[in-house]
C-alpha atoms as a PDB file:
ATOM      1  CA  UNK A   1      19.955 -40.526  48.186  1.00  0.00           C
ATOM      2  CA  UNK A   2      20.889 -37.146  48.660  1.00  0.00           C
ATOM      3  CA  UNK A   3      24.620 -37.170  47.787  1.00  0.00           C
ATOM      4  CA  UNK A   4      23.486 -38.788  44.589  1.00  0.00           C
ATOM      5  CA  UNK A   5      20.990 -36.466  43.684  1.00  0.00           C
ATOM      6  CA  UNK A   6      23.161 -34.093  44.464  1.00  0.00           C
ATOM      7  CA  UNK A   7      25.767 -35.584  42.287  1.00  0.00           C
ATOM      8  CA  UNK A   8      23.507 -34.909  39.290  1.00  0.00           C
ATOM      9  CA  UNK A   9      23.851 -31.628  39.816  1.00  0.00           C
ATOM     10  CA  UNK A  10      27.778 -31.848  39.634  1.00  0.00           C
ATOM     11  CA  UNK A  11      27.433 -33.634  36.478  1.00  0.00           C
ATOM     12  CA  UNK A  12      25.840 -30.930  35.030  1.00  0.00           C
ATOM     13  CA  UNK A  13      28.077 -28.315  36.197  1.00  0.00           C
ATOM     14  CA  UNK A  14      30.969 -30.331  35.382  1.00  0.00           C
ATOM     15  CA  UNK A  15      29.244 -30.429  31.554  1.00  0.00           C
ATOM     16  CA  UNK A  16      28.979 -27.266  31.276  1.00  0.00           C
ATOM     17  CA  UNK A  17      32.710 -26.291  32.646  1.00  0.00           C
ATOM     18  CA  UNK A  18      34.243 -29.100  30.325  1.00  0.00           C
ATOM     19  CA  UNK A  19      35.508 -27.225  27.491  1.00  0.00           C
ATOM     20  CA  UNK A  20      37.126 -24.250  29.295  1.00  0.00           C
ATOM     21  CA  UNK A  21      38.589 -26.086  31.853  1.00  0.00           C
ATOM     22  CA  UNK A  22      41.478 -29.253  31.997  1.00  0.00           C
ATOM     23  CA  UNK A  23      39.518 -31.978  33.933  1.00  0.00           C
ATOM     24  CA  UNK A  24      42.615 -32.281  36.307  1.00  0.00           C
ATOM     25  CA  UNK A  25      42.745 -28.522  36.856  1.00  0.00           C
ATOM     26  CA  UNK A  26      38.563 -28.645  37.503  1.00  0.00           C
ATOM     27  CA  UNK A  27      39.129 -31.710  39.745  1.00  0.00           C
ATOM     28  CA  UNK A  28      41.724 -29.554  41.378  1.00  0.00           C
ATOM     29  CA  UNK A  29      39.821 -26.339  41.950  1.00  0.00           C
ATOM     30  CA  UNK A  30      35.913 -28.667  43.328  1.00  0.00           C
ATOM     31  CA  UNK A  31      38.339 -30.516  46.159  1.00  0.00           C
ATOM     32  CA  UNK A  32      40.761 -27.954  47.186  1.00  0.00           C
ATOM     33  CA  UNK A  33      37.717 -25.714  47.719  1.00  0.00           C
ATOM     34  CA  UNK A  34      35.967 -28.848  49.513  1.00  0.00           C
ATOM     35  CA  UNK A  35      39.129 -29.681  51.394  1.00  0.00           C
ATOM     36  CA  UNK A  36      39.608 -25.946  52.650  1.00  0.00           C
ATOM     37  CA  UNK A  37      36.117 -26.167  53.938  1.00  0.00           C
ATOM     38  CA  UNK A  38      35.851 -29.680  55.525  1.00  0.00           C
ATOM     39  CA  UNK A  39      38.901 -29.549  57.496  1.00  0.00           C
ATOM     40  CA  UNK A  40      38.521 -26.679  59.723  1.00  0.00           C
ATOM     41  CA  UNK A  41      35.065 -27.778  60.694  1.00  0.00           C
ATOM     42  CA  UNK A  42      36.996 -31.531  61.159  1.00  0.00           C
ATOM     43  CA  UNK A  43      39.518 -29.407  63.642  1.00  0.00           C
ATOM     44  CA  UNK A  44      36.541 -27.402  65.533  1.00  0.00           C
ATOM     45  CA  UNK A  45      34.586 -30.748  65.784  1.00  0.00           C
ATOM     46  CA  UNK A  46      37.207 -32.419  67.557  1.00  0.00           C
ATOM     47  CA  UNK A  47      36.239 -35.841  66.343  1.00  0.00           C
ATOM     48  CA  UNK A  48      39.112 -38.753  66.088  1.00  0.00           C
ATOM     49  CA  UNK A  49      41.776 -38.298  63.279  1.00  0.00           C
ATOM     50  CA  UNK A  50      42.560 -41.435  61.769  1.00  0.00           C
ATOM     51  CA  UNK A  51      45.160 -43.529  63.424  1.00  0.00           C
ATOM     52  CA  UNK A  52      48.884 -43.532  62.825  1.00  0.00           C
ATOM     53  CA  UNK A  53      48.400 -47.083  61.251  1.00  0.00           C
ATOM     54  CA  UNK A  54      45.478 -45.556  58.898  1.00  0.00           C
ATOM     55  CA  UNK A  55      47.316 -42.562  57.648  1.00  0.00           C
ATOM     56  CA  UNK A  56      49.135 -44.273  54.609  1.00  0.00           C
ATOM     57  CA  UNK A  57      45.336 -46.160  53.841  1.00  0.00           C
ATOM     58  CA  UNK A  58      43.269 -42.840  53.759  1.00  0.00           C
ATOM     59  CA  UNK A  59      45.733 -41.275  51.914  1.00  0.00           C
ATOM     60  CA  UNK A  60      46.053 -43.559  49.390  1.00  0.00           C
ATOM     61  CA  UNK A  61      41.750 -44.406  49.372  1.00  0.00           C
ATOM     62  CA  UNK A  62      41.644 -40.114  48.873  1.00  0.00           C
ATOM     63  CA  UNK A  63      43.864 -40.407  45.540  1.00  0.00           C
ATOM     64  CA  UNK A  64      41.380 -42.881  44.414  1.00  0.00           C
ATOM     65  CA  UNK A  65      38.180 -41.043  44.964  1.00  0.00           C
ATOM     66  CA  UNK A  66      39.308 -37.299  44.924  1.00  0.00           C
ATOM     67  CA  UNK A  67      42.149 -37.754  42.256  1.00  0.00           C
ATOM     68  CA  UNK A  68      41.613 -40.661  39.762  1.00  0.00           C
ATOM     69  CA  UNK A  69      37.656 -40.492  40.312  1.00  0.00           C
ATOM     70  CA  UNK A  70      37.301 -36.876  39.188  1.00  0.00           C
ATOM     71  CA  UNK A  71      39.798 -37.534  36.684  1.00  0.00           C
ATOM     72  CA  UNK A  72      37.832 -39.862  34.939  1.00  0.00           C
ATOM     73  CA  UNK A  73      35.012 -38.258  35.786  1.00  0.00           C
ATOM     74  CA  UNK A  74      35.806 -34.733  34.037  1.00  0.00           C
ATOM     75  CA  UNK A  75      37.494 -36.114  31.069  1.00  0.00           C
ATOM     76  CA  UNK A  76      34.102 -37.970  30.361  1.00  0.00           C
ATOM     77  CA  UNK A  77      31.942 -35.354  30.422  1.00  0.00           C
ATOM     78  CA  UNK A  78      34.194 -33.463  27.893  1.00  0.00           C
ATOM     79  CA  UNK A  79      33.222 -36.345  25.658  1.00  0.00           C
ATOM     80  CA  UNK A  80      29.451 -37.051  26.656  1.00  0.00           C
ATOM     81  CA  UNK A  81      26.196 -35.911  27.722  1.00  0.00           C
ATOM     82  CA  UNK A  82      25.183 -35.113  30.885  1.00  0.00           C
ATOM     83  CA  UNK A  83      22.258 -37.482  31.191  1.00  0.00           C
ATOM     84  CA  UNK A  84      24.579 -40.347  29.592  1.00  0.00           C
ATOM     85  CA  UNK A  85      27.418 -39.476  31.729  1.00  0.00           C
ATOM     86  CA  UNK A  86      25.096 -40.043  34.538  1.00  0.00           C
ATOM     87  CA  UNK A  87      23.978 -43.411  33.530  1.00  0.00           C
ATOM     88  CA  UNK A  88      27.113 -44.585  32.625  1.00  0.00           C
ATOM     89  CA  UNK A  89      27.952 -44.165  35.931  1.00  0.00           C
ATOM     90  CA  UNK A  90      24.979 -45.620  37.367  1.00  0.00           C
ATOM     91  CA  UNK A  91      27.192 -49.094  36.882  1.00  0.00           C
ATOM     92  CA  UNK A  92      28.303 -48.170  40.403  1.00  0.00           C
ATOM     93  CA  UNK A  93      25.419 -50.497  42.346  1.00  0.00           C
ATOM     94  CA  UNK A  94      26.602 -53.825  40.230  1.00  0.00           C
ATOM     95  CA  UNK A  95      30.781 -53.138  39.920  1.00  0.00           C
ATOM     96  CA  UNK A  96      30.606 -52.159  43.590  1.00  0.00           C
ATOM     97  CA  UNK A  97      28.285 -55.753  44.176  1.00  0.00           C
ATOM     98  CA  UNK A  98      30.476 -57.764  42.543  1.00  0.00           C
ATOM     99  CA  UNK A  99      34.022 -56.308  44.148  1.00  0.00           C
ATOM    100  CA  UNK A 100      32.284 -56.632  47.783  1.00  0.00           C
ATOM    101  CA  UNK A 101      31.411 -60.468  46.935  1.00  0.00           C
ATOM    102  CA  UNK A 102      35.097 -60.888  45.268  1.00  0.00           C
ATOM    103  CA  UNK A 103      36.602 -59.764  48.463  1.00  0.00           C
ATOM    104  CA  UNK A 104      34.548 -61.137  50.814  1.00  0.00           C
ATOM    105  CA  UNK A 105      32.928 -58.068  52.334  1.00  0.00           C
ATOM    106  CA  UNK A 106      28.906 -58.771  51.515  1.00  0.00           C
ATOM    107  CA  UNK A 107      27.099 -61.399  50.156  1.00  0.00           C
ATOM    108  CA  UNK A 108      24.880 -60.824  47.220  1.00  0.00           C
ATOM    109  CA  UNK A 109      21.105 -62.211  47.167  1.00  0.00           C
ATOM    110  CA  UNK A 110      19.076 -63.240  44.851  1.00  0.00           C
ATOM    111  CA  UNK A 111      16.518 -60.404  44.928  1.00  0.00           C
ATOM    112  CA  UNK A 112      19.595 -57.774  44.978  1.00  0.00           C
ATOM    113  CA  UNK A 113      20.743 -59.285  42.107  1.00  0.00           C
ATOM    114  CA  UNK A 114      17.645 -58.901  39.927  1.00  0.00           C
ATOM    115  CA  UNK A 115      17.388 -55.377  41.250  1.00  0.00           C
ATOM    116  CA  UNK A 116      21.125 -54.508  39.933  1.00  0.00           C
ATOM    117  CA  UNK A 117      20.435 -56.645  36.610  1.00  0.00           C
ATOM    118  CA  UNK A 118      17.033 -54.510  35.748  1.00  0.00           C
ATOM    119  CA  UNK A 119      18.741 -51.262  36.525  1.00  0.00           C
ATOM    120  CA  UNK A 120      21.577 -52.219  33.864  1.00  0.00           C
ATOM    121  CA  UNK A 121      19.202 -53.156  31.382  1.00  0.00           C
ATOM    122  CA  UNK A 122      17.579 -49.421  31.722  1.00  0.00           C
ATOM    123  CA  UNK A 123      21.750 -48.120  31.134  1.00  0.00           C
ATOM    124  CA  UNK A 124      22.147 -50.808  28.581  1.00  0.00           C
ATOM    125  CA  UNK A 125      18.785 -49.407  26.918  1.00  0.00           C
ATOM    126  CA  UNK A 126      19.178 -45.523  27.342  1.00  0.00           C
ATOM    127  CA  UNK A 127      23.011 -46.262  26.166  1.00  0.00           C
ATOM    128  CA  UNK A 128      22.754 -47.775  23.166  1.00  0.00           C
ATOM    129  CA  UNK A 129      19.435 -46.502  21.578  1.00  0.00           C
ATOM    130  CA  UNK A 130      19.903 -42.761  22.324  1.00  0.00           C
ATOM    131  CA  UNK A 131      23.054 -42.263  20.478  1.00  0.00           C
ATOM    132  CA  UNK A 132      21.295 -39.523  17.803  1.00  0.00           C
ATOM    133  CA  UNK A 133      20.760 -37.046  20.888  1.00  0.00           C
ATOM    134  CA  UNK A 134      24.381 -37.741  22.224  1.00  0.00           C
ATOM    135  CA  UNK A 135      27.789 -35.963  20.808  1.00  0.00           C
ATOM    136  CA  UNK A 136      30.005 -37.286  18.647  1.00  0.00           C
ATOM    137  CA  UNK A 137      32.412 -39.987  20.094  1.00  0.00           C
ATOM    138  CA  UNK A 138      30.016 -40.243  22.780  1.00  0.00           C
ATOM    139  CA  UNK A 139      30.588 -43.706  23.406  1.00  0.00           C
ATOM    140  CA  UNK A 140      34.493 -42.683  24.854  1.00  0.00           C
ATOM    141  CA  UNK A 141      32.969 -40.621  27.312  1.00  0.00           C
ATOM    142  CA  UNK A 142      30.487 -43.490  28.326  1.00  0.00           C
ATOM    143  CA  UNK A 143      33.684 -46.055  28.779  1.00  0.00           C
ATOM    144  CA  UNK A 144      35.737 -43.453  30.804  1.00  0.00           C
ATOM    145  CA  UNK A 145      32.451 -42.940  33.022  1.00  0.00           C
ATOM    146  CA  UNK A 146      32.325 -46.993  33.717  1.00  0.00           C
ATOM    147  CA  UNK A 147      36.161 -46.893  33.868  1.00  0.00           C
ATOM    148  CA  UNK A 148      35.123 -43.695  37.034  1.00  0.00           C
ATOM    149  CA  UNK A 149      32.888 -45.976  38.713  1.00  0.00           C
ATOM    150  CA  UNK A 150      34.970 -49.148  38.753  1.00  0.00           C
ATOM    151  CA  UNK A 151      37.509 -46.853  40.699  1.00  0.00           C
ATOM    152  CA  UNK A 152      34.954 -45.567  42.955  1.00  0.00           C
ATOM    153  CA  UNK A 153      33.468 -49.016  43.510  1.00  0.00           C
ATOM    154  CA  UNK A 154      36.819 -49.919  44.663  1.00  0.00           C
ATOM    155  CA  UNK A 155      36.356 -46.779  47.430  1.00  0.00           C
ATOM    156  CA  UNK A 156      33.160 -47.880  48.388  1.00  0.00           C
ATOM    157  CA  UNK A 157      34.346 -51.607  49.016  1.00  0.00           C
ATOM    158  CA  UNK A 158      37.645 -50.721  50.955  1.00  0.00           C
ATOM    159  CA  UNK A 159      36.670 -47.248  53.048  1.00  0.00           C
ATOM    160  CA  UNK A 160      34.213 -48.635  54.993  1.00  0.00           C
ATOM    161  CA  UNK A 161      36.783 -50.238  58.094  1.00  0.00           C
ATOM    162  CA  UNK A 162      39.107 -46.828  57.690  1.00  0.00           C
ATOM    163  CA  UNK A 163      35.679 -44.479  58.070  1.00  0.00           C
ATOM    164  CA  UNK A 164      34.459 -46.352  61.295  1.00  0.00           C
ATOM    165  CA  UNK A 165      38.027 -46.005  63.046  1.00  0.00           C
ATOM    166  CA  UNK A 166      37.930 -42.358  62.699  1.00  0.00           C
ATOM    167  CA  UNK A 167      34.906 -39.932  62.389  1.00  0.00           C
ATOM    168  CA  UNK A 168      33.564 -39.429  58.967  1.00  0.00           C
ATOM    169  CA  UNK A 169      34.526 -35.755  58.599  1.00  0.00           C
ATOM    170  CA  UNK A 170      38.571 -36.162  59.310  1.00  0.00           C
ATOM    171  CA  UNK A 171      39.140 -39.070  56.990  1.00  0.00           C
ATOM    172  CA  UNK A 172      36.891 -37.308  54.171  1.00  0.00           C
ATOM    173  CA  UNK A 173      38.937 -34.052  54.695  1.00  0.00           C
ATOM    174  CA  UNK A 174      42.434 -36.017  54.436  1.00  0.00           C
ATOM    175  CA  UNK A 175      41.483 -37.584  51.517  1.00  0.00           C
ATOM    176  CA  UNK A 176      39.865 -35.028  49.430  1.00  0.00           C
ATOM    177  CA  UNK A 177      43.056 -32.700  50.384  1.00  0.00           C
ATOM    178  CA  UNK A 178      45.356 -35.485  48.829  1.00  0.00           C
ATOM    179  CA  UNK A 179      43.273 -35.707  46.400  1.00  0.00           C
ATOM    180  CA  UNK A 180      43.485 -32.050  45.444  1.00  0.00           C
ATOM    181  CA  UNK A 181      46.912 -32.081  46.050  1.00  0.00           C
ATOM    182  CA  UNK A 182      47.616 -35.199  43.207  1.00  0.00           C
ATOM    183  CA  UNK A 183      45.626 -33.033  40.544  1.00  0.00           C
ATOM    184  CA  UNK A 184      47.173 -29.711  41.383  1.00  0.00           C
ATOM    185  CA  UNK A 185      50.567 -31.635  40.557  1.00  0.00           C
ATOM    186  CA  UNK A 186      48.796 -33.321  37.214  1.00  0.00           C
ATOM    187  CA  UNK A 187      47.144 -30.416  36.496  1.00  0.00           C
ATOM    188  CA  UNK A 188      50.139 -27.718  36.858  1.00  0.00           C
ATOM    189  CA  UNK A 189      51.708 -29.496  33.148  1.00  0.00           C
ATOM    190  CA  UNK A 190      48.168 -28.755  31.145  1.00  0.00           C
ATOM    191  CA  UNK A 191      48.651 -25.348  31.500  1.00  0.00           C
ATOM    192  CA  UNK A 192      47.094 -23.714  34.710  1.00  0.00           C
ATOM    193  CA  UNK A 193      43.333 -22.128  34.831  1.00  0.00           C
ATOM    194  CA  UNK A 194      42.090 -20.313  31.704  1.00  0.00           C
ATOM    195  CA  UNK A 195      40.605 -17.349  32.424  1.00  0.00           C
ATOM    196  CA  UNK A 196      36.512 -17.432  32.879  1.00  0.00           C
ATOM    197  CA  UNK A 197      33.714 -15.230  33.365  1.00  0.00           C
ATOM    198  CA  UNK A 198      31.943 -14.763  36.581  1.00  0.00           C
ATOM    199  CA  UNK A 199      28.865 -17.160  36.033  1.00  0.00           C
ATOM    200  CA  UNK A 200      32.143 -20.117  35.382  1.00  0.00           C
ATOM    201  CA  UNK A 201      33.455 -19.058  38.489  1.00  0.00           C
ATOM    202  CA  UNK A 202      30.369 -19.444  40.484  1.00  0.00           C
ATOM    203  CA  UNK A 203      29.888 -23.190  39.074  1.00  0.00           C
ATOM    204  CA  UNK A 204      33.016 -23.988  40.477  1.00  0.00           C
ATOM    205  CA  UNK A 205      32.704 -22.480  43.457  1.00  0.00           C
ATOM    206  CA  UNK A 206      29.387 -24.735  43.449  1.00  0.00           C
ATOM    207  CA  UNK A 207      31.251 -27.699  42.540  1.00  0.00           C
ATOM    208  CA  UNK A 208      33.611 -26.902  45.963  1.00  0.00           C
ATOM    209  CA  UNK A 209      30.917 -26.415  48.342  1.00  0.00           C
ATOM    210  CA  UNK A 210      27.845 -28.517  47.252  1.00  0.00           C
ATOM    211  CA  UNK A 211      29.616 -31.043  45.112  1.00  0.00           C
ATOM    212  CA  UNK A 212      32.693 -31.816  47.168  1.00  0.00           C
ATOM    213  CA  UNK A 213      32.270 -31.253  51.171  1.00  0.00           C
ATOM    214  CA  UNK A 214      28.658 -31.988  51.316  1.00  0.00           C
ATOM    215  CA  UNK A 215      28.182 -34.593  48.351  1.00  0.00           C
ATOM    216  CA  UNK A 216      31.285 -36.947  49.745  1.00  0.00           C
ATOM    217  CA  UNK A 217      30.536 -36.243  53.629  1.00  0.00           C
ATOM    218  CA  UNK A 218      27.250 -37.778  52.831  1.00  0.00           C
ATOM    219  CA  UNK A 219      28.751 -40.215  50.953  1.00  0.00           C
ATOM    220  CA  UNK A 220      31.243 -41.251  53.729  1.00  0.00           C
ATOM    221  CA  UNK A 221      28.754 -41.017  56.370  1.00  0.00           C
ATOM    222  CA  UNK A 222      26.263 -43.444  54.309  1.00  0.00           C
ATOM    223  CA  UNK A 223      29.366 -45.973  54.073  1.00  0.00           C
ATOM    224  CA  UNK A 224      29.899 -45.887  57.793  1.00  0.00           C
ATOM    225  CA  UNK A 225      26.102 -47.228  58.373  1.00  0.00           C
ATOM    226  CA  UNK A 226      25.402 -49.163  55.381  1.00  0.00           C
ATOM    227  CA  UNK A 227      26.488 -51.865  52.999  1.00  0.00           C
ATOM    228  CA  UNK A 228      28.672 -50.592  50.175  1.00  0.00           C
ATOM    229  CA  UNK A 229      25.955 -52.251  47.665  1.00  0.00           C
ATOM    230  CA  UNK A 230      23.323 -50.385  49.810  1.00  0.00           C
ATOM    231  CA  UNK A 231      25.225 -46.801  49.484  1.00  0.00           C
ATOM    232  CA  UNK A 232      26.441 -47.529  45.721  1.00  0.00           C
ATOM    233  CA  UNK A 233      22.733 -48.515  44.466  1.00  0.00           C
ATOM    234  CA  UNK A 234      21.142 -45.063  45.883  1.00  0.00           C
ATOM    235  CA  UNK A 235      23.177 -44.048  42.833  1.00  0.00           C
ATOM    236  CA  UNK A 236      19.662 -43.980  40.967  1.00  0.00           C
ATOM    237  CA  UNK A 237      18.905 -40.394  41.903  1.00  0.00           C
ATOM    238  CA  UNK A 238      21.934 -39.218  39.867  1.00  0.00           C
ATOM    239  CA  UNK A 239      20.964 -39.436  36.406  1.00  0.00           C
ATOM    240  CA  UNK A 240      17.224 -38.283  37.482  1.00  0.00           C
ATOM    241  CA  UNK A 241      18.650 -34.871  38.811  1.00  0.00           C
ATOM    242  CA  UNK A 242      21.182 -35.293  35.779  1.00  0.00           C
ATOM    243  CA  UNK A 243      18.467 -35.690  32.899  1.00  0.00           C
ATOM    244  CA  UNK A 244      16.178 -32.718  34.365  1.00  0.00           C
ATOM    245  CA  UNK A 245      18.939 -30.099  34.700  1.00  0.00           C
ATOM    246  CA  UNK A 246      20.432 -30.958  31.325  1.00  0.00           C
ATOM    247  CA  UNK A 247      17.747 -30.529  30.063  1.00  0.00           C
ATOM    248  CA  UNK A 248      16.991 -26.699  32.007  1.00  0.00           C
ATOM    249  CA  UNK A 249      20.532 -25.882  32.110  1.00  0.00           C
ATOM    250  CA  UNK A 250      21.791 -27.220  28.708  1.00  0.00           C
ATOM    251  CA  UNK A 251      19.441 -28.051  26.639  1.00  0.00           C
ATOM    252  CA  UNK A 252      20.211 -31.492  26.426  1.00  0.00           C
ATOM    253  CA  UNK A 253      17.138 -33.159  24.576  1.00  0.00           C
ATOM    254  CA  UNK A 254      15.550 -35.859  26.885  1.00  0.00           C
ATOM    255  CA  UNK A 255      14.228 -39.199  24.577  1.00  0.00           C
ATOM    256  CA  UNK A 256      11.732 -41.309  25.487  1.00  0.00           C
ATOM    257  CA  UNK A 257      13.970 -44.253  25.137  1.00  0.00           C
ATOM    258  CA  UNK A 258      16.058 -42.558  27.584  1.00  0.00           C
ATOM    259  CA  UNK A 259      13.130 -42.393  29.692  1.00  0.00           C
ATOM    260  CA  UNK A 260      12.073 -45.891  29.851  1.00  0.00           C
ATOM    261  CA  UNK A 261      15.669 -46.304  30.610  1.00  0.00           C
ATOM    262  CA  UNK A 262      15.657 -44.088  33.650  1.00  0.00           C
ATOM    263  CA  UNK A 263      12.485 -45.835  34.604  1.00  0.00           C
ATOM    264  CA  UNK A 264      13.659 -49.185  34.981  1.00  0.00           C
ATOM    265  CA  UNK A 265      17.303 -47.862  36.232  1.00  0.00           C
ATOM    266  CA  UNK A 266      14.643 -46.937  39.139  1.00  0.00           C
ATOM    267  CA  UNK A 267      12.588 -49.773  39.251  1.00  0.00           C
ATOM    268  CA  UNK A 268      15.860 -52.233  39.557  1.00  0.00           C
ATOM    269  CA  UNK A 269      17.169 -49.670  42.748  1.00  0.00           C
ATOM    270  CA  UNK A 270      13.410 -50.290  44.069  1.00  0.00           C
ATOM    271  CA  UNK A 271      14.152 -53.774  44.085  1.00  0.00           C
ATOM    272  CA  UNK A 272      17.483 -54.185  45.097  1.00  0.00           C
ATOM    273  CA  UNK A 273      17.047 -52.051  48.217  1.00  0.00           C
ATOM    274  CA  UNK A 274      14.443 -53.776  49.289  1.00  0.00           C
ATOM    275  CA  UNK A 275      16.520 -56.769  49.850  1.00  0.00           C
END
């Protein structure tokens, strides 16, 4: 719960960083700060690295989360609000569901079912009745959001057995540095970093610290102890914290359809978690 209300907060600043900066240049920037401050504390902890045999799967698992994921992510949030950004992507709990029950990793239930189907019918609501307080085009951001949580639902489904071989910190700090390291290389054709003022610079440096080593070490650590479903549905908290700072930060109006939206994306994470 509080990676993903913490993740609010990274929509937000993402938002608000979207039109100065290439979303594989901002992607960039939040995990090579994150990487440069997980890994020495993964070196002084002395925790195990993952194994030889794991090295080519964490790699590869760290391009999908810190490299396609914030991608996807960005480029949405050029395109979209950040209150519908952060529903969109509240499609985590049932994508992530339905991959884990494809591959054989967790059984659904009846009662988590209901849970994920009420939350999508708050998304489905705040989605398509809100669109005169949403940008133009909106509606691409809101696909490329989905398209970011399908990839992280992948994460969610196949970290889990690489996470418990090692300890959480190492295989987070591998994988957001390879992460980092794919965007630097996608990023170095759009051009490099625009200059920006100081208050820009102190978002991102937000987005490294708060947004990338804490958010996704509390991420990891929840998938070492939980279901995927169980981690992926606490995604409720993120359009909350999303809503109330865009509306604070950026003035992004709040509608009481998307509301009642936000109120039953909560009421189906009530139920499901219950389960």
């Amino acid at each position: 719960m509080l990676s993903s209300g913490l993740g609010g907060s990274a929509i937000v600043a993402t938002r608000h960083l979207s039109g100065a900066v290439d979303p594989a240049v901002l992607g960039c920037l939040r995990f090579a700060v994150g990487a440069a401050i997980l890994l020495p504390i993964a070196l002084l902890a002395r925790g195990p690295w993952p194994a030889r045999r794991d090295w080519p799967g964490t790699i590869l698992l760290g391009l999908v989360l810190f490299g396609i994921f914030p991608w996807l992510f960005n480029a949405a949030l050029a395109l979209t609000s950040a209150a519908r950004g952060a529903l969109a992507l509240s499609t985590l709990p049932p994508l992530t569901m339905a991959m884990a029950a494809l591959l054989g990793v967790e059984r659904p239930s009846l009662r988590k079912s209901a849970g994920v189907a009420m939350a999508m019918t708050g998304v489905a609501l705040a989605l398509a009745a809100d669109l005169g307080h949403s940008p133009a085009g909106a509606w691409r951001g809101d696909l490329l959001m989905i398209a970011a949580a399908l990839v992280m639902a992948f994460y969610n489904v196949w970290s889990r057995p690489y996470i418990r071989r090692s300890a959480v910190l190492p295989h987070t700090a591998v994988g957001m540095a390879a992460g980092a390291g794919f965007l630097f290389l996608a990023g170095v054709p759009a051009g490099g970093l625009p200059p920006l003022p100081a208050a820009d610079w102190l978002a991102v440096a937000y987005l490294g610290v708060v947004c990338a080593a804490l958010v996704f070490w509390l991420w990891a650590f929840a998938l070492a102890h939980a279901t995927p479903t169980r981690v992926a549905i606490t995604v409720c908290a993120n359009p909350v914290t999303a809503s109330i700072l865009g509306l604070v930060l950026l003035g992004e109006p709040v509608g009481i359809v998307l509301v009642a939206g936000l109120a039953a994306v909560g009421g189906g994470i009530a139920l499901a978690s219950r389960d």
